[in-house]
Protein backbone atom coordinates (compact mmCIF):
# COMPACT_ATOMS: atom_id res chain seq x y z
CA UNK A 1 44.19 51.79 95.76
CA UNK A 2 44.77 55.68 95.73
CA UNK A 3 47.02 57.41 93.55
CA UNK A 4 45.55 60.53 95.23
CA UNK A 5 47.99 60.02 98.33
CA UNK A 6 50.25 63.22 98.44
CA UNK A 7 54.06 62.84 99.14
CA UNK A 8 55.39 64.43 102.86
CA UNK A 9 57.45 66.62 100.06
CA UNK A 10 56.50 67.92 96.51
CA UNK A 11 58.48 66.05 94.03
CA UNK A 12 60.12 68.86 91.73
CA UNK A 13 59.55 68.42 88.37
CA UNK A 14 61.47 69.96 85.09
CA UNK A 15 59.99 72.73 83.75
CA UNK A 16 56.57 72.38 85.16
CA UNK A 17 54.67 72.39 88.65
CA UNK A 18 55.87 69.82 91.66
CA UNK A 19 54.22 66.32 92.00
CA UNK A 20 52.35 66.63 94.42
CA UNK A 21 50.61 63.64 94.59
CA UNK A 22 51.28 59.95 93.23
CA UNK A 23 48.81 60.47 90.30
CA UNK A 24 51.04 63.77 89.56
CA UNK A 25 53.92 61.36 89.73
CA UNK A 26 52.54 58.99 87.31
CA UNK A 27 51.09 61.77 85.02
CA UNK A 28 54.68 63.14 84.19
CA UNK A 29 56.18 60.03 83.53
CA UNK A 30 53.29 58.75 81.53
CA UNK A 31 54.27 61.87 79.47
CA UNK A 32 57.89 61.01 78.89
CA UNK A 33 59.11 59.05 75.36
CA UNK A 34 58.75 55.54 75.83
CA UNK A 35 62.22 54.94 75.54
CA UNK A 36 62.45 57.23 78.50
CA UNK A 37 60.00 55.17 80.27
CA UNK A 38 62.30 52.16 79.22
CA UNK A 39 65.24 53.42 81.69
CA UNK A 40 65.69 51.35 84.10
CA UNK A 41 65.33 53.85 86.75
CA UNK A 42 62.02 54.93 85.44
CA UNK A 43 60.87 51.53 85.32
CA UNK A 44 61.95 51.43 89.10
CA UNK A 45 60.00 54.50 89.98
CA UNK A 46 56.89 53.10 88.10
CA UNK A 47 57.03 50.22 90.33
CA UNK A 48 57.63 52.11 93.53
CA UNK A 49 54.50 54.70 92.60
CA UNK A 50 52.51 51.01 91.85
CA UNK A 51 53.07 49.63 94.53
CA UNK A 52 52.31 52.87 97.17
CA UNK A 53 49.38 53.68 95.31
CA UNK A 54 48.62 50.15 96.31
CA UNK A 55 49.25 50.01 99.88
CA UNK A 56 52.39 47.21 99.06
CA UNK A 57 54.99 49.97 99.74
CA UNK A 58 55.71 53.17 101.27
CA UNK A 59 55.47 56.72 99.67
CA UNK A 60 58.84 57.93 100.79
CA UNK A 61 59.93 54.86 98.70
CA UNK A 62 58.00 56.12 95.72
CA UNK A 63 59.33 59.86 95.90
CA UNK A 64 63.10 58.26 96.03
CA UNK A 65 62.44 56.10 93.17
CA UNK A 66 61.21 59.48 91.76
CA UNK A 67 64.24 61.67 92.54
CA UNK A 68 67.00 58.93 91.38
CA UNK A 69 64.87 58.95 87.97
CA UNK A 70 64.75 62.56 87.79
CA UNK A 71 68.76 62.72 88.50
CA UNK A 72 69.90 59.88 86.66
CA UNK A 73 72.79 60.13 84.25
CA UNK A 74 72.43 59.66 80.52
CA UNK A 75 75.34 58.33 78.76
């Protein structure tokens, strides 16, 4: 397992410094309110940072799961 693996691109990050690496990742969202967490599409991106910190999945996966999180619409 290694949440040390660095995406191909920095994940940009609101109002702070890019993830650079899956541990950055997990960091910022380990920061958000838990009903944050709780949004489906952060519960999505949690998996897909699990499972390429584990070797089960790939990073670019990971860094999309990321982005849709980051860009998802609050109604």
């Amino acid at each position: 397992m290694s949440w040390d693996r660095p995406f191909a691109q920095p994940v940009p990050l609101p109002g702070g410094r890019p993830a650079r690496t899956l541990r950055d990742a997990s960091d910022f969202v380990r920061k958000l309110s838990r009903l944050e967490q709780d949004a489906p599409e952060w519960r999505h991106a949690v998996q897909m940072l699990t499972d390429a910190a584990e070797d089960r999945g790939a990073i670019f996966l990971a860094k999309i799961g990321m982005d849709r999180a980051l860009n998802r619409k609050i109604n």
